[in-house]
Protein backbone atom coordinates (compact mmCIF):
# COMPACT_ATOMS: atom_id res chain seq x y z
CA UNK A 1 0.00 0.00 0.00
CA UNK A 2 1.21 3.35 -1.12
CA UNK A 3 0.21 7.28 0.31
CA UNK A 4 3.34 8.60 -1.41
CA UNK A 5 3.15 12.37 -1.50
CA UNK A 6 -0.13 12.34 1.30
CA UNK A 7 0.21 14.04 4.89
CA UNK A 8 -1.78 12.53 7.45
CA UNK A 9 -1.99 14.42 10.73
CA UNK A 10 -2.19 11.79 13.71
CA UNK A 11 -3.29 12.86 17.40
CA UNK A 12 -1.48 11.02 20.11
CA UNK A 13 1.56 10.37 18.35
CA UNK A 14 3.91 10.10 20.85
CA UNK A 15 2.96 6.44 21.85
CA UNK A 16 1.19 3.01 21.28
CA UNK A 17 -1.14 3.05 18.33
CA UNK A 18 -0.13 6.52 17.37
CA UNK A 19 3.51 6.21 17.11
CA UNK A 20 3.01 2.60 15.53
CA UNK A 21 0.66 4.42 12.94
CA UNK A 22 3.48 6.88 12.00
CA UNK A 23 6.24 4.99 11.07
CA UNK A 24 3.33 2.79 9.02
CA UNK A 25 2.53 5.70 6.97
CA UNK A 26 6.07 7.09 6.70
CA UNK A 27 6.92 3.59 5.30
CA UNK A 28 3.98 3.73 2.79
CA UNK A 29 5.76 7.31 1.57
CA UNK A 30 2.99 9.83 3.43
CA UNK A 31 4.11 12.55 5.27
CA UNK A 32 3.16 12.49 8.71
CA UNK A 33 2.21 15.62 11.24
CA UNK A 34 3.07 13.60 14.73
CA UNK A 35 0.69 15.72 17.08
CA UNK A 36 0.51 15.28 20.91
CA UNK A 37 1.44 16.70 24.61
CA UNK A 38 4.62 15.28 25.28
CA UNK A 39 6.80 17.38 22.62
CA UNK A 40 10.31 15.52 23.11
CA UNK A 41 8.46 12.10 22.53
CA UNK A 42 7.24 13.28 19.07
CA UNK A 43 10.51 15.04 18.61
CA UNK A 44 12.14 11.95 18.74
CA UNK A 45 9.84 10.31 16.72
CA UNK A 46 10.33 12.46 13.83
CA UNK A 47 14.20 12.71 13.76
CA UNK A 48 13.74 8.66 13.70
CA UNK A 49 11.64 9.21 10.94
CA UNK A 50 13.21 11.67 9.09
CA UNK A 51 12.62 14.66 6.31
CA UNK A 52 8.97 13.13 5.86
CA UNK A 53 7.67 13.83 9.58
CA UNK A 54 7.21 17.21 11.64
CA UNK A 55 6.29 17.25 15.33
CA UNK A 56 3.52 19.53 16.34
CA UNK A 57 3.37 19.51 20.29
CA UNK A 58 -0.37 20.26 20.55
CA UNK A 59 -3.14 19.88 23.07
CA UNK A 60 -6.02 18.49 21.01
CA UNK A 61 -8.49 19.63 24.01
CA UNK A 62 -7.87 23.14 22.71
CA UNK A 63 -9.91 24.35 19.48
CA UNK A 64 -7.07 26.66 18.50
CA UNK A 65 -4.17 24.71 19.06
CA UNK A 66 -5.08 21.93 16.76
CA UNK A 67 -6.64 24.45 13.92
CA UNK A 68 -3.08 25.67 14.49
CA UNK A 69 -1.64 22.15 13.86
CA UNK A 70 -3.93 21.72 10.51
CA UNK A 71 -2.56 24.40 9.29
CA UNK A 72 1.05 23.66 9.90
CA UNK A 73 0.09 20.39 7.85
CA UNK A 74 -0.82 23.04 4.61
CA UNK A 75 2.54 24.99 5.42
CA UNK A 76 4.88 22.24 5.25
CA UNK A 77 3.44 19.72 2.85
CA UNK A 78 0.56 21.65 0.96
CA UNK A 79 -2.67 20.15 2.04
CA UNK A 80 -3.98 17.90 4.60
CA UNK A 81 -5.33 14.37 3.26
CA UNK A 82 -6.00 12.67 6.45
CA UNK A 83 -7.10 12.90 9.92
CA UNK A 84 -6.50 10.11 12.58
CA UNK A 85 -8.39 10.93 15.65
CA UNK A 86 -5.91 8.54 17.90
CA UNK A 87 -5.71 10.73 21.21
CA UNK A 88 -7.55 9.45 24.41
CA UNK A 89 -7.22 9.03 28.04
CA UNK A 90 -8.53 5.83 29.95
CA UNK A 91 -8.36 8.00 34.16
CA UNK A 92 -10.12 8.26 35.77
CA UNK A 93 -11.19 4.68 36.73
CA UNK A 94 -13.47 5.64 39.51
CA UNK A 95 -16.71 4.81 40.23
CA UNK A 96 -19.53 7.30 39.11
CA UNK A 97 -19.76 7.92 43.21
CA UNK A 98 -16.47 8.98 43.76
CA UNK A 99 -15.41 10.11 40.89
CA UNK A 100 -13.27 13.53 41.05
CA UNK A 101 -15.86 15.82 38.20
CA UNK A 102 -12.69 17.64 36.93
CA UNK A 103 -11.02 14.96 36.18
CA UNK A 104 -14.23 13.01 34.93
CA UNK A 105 -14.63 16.72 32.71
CA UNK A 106 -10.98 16.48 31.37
CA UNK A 107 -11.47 13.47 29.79
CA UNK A 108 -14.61 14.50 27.84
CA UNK A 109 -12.11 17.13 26.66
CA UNK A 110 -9.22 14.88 25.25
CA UNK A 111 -11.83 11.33 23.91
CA UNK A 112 -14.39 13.33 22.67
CA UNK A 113 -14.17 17.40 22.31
CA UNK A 114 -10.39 16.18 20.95
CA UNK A 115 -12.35 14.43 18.06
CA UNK A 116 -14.40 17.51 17.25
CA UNK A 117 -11.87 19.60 17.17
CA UNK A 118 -9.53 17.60 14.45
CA UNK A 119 -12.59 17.69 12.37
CA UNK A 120 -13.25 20.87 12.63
CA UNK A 121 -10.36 22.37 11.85
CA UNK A 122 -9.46 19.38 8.93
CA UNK A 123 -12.92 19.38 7.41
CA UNK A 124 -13.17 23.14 5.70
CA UNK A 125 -10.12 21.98 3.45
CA UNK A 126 -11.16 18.65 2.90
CA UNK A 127 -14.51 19.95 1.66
CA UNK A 128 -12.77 22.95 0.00
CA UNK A 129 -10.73 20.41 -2.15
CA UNK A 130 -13.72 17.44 -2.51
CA UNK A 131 -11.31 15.24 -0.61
CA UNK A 132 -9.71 13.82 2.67
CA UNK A 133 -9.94 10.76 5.00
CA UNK A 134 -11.13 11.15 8.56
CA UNK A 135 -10.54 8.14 11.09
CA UNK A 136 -11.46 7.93 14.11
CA UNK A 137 -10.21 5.49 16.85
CA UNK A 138 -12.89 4.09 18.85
CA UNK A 139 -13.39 0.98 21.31
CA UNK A 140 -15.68 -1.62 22.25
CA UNK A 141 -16.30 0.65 25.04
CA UNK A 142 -18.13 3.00 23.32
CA UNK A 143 -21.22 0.60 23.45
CA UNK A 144 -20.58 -1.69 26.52
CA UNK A 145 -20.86 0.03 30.02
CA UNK A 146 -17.88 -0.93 32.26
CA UNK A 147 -17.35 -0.89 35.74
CA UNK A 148 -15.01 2.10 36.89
CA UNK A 149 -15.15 3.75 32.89
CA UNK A 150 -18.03 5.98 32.75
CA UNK A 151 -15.86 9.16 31.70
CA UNK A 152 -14.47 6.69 28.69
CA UNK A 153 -17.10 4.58 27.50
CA UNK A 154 -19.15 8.01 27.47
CA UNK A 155 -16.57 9.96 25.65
CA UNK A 156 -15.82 7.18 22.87
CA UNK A 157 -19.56 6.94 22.61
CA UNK A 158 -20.18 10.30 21.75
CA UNK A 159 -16.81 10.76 19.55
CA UNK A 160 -18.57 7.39 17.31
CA UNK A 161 -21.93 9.15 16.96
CA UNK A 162 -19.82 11.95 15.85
CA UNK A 163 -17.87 9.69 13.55
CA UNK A 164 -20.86 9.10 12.14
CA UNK A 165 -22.62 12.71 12.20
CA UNK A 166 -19.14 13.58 10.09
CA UNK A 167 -19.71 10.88 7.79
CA UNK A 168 -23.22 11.68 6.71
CA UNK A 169 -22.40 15.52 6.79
CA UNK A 170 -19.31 15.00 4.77
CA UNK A 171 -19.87 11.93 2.16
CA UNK A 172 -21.60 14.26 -0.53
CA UNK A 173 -18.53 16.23 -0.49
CA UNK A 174 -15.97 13.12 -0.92
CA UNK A 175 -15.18 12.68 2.28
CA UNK A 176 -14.06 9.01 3.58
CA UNK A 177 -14.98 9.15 7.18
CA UNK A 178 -14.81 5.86 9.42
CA UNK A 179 -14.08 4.64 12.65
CA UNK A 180 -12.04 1.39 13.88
CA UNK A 181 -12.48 -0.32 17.31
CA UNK A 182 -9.12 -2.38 17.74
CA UNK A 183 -9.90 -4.54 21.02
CA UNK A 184 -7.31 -4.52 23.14
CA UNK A 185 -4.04 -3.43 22.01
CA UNK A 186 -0.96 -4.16 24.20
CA UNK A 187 -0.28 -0.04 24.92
CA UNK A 188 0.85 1.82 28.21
CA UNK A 189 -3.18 2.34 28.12
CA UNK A 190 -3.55 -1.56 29.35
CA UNK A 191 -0.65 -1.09 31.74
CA UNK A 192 -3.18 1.28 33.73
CA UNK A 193 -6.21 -0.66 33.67
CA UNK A 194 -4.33 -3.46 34.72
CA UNK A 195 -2.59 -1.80 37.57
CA UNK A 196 -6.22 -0.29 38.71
CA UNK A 197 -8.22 -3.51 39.27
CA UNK A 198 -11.31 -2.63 37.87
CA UNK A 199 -13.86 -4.88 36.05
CA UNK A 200 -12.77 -7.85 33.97
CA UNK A 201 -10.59 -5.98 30.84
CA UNK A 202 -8.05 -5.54 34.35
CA UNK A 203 -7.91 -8.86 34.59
CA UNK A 204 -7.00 -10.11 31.14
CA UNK A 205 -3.52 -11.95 30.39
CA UNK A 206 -0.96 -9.21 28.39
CA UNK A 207 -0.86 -11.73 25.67
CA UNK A 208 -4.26 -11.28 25.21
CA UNK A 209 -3.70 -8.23 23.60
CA UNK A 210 -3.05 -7.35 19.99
CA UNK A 211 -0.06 -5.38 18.79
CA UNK A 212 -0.29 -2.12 18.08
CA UNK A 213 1.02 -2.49 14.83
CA UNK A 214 -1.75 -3.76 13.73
CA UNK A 215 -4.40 -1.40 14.53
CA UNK A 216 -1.81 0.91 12.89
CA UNK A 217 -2.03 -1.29 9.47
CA UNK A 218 -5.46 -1.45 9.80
CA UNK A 219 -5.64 2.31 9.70
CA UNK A 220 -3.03 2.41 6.42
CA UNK A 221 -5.84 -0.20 5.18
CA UNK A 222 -8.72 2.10 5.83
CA UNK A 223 -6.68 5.27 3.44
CA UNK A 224 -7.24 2.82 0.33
CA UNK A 225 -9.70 2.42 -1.96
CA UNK A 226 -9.97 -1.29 -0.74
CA UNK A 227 -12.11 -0.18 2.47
CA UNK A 228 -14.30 1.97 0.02
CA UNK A 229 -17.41 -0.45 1.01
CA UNK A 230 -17.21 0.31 4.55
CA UNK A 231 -17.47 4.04 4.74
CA UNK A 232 -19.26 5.74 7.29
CA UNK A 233 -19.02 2.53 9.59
CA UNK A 234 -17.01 1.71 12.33
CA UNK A 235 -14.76 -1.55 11.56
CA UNK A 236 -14.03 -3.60 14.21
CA UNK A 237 -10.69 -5.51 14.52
CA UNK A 238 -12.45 -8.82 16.42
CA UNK A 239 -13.96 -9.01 12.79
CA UNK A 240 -11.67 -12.08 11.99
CA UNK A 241 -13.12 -11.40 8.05
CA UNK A 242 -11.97 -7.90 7.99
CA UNK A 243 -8.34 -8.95 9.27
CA UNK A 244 -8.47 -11.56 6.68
CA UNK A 245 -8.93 -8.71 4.29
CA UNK A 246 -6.45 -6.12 5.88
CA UNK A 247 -4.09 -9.53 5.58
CA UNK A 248 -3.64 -9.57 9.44
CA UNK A 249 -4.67 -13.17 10.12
């Protein structure tokens, strides 16, 4: 698979399925914006990758800061093809009782207002130029209520139902918008949830998790014109048929 000459901007770069996602596209020729909070980590990540990557430290809870990013994207590689929603927080694990509301409020920020605000400031040049990918990562979690999770399962539910607000908004204009739920992925993400004790995803073996490589060639799979038929949905890596198709069975 080839996205030589594209730049895809990708939230939460730093680590896990972000980072694994950039040196994917770099290797498929893209140019890649590595966005996220920790600035040395995406610094890093770019000199590693070379000419083809720039590292925007960026809060995506902040409207401005990632309209700012998108438009880095146009000044150093012309346009912006696509958006990877990757950013998102798992804390607080607390129960709805206890639960401290800032933190519960900060979350919402990041896993869902985060989503909103990629698409916002990608989708007026995507539309502009009848043209552009939007993917967002979601989770199982988004429609299963865990123990412990409310601030998560409720922001990855409302950044799916955005997914798919974008998606029926944006199709007429050419716009490829979809969302992938990867299971469990064996991230610093699981380390937490392991380490906090709560309901039965804390319990689970680490081999039970999938690499994140491959929800990161499952995303390079979703930028072709192979995944055409599943626009507008949200693709599900438990599917063993669709990793038979993105050949990762």
């Amino acid at each position: 698979m080839t996205l030589q000459g594209k730049c895809v901007l990708i939230t939460g770069a730093s680590k896990g399925i972000g980072a694994a996602a950039a040196r994917e596209f770099a290797k498929a020729g893209a140019n890649v914006a590595l966005v996220a909070r920790n600035g040395d980590a995406i610094a890093d990540l770019a000199g590693e990758i070379g000419r083809s990557a720039i590292a925007i430290p960026c809060d995506v809870s902040r409207y401005w800061e990632m309209e700012a990013a998108v438009e880095a994207c146009h000044t150093a590689f012309g346009q912006l093809d696509v958006l990877i929603n990757n950013a998102g927080v798992i804390e607080p694990i607390a129960p709805l009782s206890e639960v401290e509301p800032d933190h519960w409020g900060h979350a919402i920020d990041i896993n869902l207002k985060g989503v909103f605000n990629g698409m916002r400031a990608a989708l007026p040049g995507m539309i502009e130029r009848g043209s552009g990918t939007i993917l967002t990562v979601s989770s199982g979690a988004a429609h299963h209520a865990l123990e412990g999770w409310s601030a998560y399962c409720a922001s990855k539910a409302g950044a799916a139902m955005l997914t798919r607000c974008a998606d029926h908004e944006a199709r007429p204009a050419g716009i490829r918008v979809m969302g992938l739920s990867p299971g469990t992925v064996a991230t610093d993400m699981q380390r937490e949830i392991k380490a906090s004790g709560v309901n039965p995803v804390s319990a689970l073996d680490w081999s039970d998790h999938i690499p994140p490589d491959w929800p990161a060639r499952a995303l390079l799979w979703m930028c072709t014109e192979d995944a055409d038929d599943l626009v507008g949905q949200e693709i599900s890596l438990r599917d063993e048929g669709i990793r038979r198709r993105m050949g990762l069975s």
